[in-house]
C-alpha atoms as a PDB file:
ATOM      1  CA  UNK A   1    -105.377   6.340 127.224  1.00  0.00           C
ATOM      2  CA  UNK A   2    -103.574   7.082 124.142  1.00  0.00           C
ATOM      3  CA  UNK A   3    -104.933   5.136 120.743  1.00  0.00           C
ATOM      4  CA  UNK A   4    -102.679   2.699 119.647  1.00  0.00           C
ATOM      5  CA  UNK A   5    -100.180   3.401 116.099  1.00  0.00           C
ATOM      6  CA  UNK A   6     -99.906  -0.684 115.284  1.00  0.00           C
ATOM      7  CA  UNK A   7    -103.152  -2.054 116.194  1.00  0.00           C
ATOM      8  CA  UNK A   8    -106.590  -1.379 114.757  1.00  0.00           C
ATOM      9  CA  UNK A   9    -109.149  -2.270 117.501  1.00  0.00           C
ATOM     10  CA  UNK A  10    -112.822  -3.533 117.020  1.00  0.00           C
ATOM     11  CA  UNK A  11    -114.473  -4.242 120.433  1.00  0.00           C
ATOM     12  CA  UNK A  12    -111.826  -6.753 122.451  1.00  0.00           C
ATOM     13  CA  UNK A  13    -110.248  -7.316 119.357  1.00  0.00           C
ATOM     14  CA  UNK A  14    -107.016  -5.512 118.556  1.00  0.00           C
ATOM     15  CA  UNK A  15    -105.713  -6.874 114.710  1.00  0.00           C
ATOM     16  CA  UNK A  16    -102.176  -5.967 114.360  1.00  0.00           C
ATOM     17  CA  UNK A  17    -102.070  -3.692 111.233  1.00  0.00           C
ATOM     18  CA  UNK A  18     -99.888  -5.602 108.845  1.00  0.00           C
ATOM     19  CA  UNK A  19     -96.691  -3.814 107.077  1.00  0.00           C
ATOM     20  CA  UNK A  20     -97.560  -4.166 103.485  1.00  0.00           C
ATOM     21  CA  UNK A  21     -95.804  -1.474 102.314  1.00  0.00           C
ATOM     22  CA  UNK A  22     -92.232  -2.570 103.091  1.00  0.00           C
ATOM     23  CA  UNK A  23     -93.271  -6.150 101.817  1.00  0.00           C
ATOM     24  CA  UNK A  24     -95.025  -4.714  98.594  1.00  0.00           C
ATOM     25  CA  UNK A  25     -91.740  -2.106  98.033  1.00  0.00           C
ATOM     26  CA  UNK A  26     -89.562  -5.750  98.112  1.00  0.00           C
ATOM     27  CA  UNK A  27     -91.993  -8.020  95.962  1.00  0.00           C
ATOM     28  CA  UNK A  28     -91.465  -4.969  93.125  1.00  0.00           C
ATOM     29  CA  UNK A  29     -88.261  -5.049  93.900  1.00  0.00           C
ATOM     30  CA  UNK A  30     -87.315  -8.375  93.647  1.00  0.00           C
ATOM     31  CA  UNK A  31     -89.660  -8.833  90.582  1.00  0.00           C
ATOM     32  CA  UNK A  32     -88.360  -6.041  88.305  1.00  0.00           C
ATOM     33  CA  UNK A  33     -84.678  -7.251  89.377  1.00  0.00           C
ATOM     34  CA  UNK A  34     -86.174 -10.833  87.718  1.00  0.00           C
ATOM     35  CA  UNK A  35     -87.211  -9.134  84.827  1.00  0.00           C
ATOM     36  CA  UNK A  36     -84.360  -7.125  84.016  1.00  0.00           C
ATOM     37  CA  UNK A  37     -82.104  -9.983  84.241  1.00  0.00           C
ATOM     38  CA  UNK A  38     -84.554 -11.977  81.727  1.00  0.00           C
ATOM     39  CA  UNK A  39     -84.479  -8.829  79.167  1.00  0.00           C
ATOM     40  CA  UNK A  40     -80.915  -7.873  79.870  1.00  0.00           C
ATOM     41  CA  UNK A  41     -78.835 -10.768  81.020  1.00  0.00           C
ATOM     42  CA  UNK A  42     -77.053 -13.523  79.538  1.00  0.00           C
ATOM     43  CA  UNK A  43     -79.181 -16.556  79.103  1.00  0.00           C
ATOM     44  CA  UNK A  44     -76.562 -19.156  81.244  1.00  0.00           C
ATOM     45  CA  UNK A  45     -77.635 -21.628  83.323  1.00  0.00           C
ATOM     46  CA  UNK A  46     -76.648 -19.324  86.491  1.00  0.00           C
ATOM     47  CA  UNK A  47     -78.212 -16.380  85.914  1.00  0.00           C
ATOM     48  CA  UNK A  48     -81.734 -18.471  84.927  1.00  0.00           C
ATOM     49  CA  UNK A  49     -81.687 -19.534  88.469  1.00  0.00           C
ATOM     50  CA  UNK A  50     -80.976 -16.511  89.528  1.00  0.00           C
ATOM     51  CA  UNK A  51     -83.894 -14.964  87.594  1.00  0.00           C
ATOM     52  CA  UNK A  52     -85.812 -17.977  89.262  1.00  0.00           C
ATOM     53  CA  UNK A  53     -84.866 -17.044  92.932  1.00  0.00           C
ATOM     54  CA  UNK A  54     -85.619 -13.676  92.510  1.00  0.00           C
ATOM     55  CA  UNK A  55     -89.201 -14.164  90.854  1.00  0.00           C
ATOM     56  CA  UNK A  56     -89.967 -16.517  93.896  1.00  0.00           C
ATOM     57  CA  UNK A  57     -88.915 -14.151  96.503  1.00  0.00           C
ATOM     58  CA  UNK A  58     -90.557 -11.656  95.060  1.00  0.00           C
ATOM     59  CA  UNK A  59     -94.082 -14.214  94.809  1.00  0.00           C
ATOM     60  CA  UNK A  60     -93.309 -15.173  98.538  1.00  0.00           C
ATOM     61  CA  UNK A  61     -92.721 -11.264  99.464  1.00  0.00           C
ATOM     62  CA  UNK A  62     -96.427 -10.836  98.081  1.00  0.00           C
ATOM     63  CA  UNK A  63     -98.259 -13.438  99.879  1.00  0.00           C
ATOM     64  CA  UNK A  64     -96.423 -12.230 103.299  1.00  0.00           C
ATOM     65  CA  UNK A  65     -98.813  -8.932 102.744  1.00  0.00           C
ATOM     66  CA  UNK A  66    -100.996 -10.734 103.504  1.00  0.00           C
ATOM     67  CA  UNK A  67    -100.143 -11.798 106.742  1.00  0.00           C
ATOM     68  CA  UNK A  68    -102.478 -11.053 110.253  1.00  0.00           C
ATOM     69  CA  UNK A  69    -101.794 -11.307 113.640  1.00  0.00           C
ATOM     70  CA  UNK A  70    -104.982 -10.815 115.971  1.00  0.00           C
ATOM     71  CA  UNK A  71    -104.916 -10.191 119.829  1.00  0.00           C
ATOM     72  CA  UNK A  72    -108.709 -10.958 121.492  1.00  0.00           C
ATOM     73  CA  UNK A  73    -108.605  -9.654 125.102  1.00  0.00           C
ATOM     74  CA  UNK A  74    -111.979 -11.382 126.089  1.00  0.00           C
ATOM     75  CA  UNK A  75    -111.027 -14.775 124.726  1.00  0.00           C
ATOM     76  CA  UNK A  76    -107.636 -14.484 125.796  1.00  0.00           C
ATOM     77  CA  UNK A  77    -105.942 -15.820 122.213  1.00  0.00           C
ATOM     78  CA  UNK A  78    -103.545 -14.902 120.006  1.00  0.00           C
ATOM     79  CA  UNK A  79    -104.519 -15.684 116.004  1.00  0.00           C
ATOM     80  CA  UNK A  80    -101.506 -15.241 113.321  1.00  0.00           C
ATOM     81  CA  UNK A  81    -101.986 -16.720 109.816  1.00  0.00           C
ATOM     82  CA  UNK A  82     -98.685 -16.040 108.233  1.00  0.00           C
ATOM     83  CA  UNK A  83    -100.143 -16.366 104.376  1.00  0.00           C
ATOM     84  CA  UNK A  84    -103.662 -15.250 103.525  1.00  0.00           C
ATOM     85  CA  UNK A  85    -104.132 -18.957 102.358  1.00  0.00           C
ATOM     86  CA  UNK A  86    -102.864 -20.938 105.045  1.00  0.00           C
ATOM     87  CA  UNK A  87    -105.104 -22.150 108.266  1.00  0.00           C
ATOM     88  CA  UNK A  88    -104.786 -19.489 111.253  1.00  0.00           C
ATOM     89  CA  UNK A  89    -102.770 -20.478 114.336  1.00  0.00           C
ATOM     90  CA  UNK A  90    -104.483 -19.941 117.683  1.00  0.00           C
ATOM     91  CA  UNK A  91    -102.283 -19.192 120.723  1.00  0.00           C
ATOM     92  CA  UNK A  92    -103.498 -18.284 124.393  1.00  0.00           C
ATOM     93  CA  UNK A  93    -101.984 -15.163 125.824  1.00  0.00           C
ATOM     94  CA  UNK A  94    -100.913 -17.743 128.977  1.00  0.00           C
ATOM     95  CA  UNK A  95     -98.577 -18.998 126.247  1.00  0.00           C
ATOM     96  CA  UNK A  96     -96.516 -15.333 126.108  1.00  0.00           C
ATOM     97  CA  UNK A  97     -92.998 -15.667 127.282  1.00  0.00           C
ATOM     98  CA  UNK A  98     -91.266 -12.895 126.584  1.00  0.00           C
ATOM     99  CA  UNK A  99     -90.427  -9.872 123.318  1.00  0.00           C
ATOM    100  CA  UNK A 100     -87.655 -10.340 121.407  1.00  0.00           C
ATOM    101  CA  UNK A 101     -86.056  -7.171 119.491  1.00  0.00           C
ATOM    102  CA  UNK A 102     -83.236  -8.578 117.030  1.00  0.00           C
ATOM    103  CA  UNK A 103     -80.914  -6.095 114.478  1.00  0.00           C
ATOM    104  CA  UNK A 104     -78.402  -6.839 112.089  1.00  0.00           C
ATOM    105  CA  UNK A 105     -75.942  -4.247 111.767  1.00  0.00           C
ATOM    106  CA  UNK A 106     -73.150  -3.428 109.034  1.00  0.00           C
ATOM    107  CA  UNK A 107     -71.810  -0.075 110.159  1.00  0.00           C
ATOM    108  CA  UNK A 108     -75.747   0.801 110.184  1.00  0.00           C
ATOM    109  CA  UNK A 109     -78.652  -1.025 110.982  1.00  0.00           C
ATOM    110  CA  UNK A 110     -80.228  -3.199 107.869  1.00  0.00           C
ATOM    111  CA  UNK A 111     -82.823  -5.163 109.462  1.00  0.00           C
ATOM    112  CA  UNK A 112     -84.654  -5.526 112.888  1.00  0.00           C
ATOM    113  CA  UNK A 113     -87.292  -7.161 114.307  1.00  0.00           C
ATOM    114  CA  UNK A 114     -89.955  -7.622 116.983  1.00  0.00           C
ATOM    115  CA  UNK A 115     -90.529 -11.048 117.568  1.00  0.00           C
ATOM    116  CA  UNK A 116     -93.393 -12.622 120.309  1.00  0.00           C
ATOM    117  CA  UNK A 117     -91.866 -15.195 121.953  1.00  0.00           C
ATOM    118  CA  UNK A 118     -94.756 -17.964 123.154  1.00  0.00           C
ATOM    119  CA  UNK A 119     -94.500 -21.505 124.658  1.00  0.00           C
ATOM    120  CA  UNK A 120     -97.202 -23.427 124.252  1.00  0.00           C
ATOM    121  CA  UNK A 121     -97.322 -26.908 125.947  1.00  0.00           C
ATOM    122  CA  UNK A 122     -93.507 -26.202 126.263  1.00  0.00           C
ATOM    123  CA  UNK A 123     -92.776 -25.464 122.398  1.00  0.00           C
ATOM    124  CA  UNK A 124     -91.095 -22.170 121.953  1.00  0.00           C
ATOM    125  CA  UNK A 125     -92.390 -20.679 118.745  1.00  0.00           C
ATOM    126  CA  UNK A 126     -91.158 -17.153 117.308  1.00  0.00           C
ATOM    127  CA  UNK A 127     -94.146 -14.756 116.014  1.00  0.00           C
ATOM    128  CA  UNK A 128     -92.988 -12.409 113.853  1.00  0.00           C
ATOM    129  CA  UNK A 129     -94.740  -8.987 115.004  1.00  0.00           C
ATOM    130  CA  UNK A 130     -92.762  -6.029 113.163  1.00  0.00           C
ATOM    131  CA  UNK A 131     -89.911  -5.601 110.870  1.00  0.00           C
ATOM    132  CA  UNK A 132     -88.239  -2.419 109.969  1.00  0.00           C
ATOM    133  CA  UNK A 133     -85.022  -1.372 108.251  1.00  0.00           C
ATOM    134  CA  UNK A 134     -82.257   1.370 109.486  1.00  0.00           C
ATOM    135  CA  UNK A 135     -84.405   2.204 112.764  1.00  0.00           C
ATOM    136  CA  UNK A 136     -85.171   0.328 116.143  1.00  0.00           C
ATOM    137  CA  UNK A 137     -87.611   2.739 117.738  1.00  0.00           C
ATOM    138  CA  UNK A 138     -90.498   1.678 115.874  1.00  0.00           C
ATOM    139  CA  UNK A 139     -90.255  -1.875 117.129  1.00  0.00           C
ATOM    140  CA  UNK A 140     -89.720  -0.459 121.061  1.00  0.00           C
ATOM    141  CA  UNK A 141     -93.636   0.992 119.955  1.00  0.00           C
ATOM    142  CA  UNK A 142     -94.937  -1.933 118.614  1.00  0.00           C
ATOM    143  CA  UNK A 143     -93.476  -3.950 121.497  1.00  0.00           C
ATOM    144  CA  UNK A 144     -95.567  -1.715 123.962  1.00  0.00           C
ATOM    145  CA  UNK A 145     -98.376  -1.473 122.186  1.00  0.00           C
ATOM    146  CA  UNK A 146     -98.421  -5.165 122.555  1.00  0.00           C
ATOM    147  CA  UNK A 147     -97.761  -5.747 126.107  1.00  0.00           C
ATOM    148  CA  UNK A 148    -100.284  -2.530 126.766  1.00  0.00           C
ATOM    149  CA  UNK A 149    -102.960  -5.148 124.775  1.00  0.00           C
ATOM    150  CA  UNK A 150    -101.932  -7.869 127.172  1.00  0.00           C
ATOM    151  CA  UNK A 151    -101.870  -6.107 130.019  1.00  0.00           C
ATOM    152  CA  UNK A 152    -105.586  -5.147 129.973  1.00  0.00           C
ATOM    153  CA  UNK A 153    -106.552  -8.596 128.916  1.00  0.00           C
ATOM    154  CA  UNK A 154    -104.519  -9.502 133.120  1.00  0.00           C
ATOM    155  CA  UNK A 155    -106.628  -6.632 134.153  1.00  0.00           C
ATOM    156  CA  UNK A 156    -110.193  -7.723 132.934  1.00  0.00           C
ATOM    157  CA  UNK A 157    -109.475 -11.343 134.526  1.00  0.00           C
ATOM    158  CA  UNK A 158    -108.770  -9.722 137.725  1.00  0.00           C
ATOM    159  CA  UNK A 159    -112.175  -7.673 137.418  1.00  0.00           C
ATOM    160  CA  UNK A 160    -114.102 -10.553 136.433  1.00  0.00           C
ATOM    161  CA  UNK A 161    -112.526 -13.046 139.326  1.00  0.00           C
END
């Protein structure tokens, strides 16, 4: 069995290593792009709220970092806390549906991403599980990582039944 690229695993517990580098790049991004239009830019009533939206972004970018999805084989849940202050949301892997890969594409790709689709007590809900820019394959790894992690979890409830 190969060791998995996206997941860091501690006993059953497989925690999704979060992409804080492409979120981090962004926030800086974003931020300096706030800053330089403060220091540079024309003072009018437009480009303040621009300055505004960008500096928010760029604050929301920075919390995302943050973010941590957890998959526990021997419970059987799912765990994603989408800021590192909000409360954690706890799914059970009989809640999976189905993967979702989505691009958007202007002559090249720009943005795709892996999405966990899971319907609890009917409820679809979307769970963001990787995002990358200009490439796809990534996302195809991810997504088997994933279904790899939920496939043993079928496997040790058929050995303990």
């Amino acid at each position: 069995m190969e060791p998995f690229k996206y997941f860091i695993q501690d006993g059953n517990t497989y925690i999704k290593i979060p992409q804080r580098a492409l979120y981090y790049t962004f926030a800086i991004l974003l931020l300096a792009g706030a800053v330089l239009a403060f220091t540079y830019g024309q003072h009018t009533r437009g480009s303040m709220w621009l300055m505004a939206l960008l500096g928010i972004l760029g604050v929301l970018l920075l919390m995302r970092a943050g973010a941590t999805t957890t998959f526990d084989v021997q419970n059987r849940t799912i765990t994603a806390q989408s800021f590192f202050f909000t409360k954690p949301k706890q799914f059970h892997f009989d809640d999976f549906d189905s993967f979702l890969i989505s691009k958007q594409r202007f002559l090249i790709t720009l943005n795709a991403t892996a999405t966990l689709i899971l319907a609890p007590k009917g409820k679809r809900l979307n769970l963001l599980l990787h995002q990358t820019m200009f490439v796809t394959r990534p996302l195809q790894n991810v997504v088997d990582e994933t279904a790899r992690i939920l496939e043993m979890a079928n496997g040790s409830q058929l050995n303990s039944k």
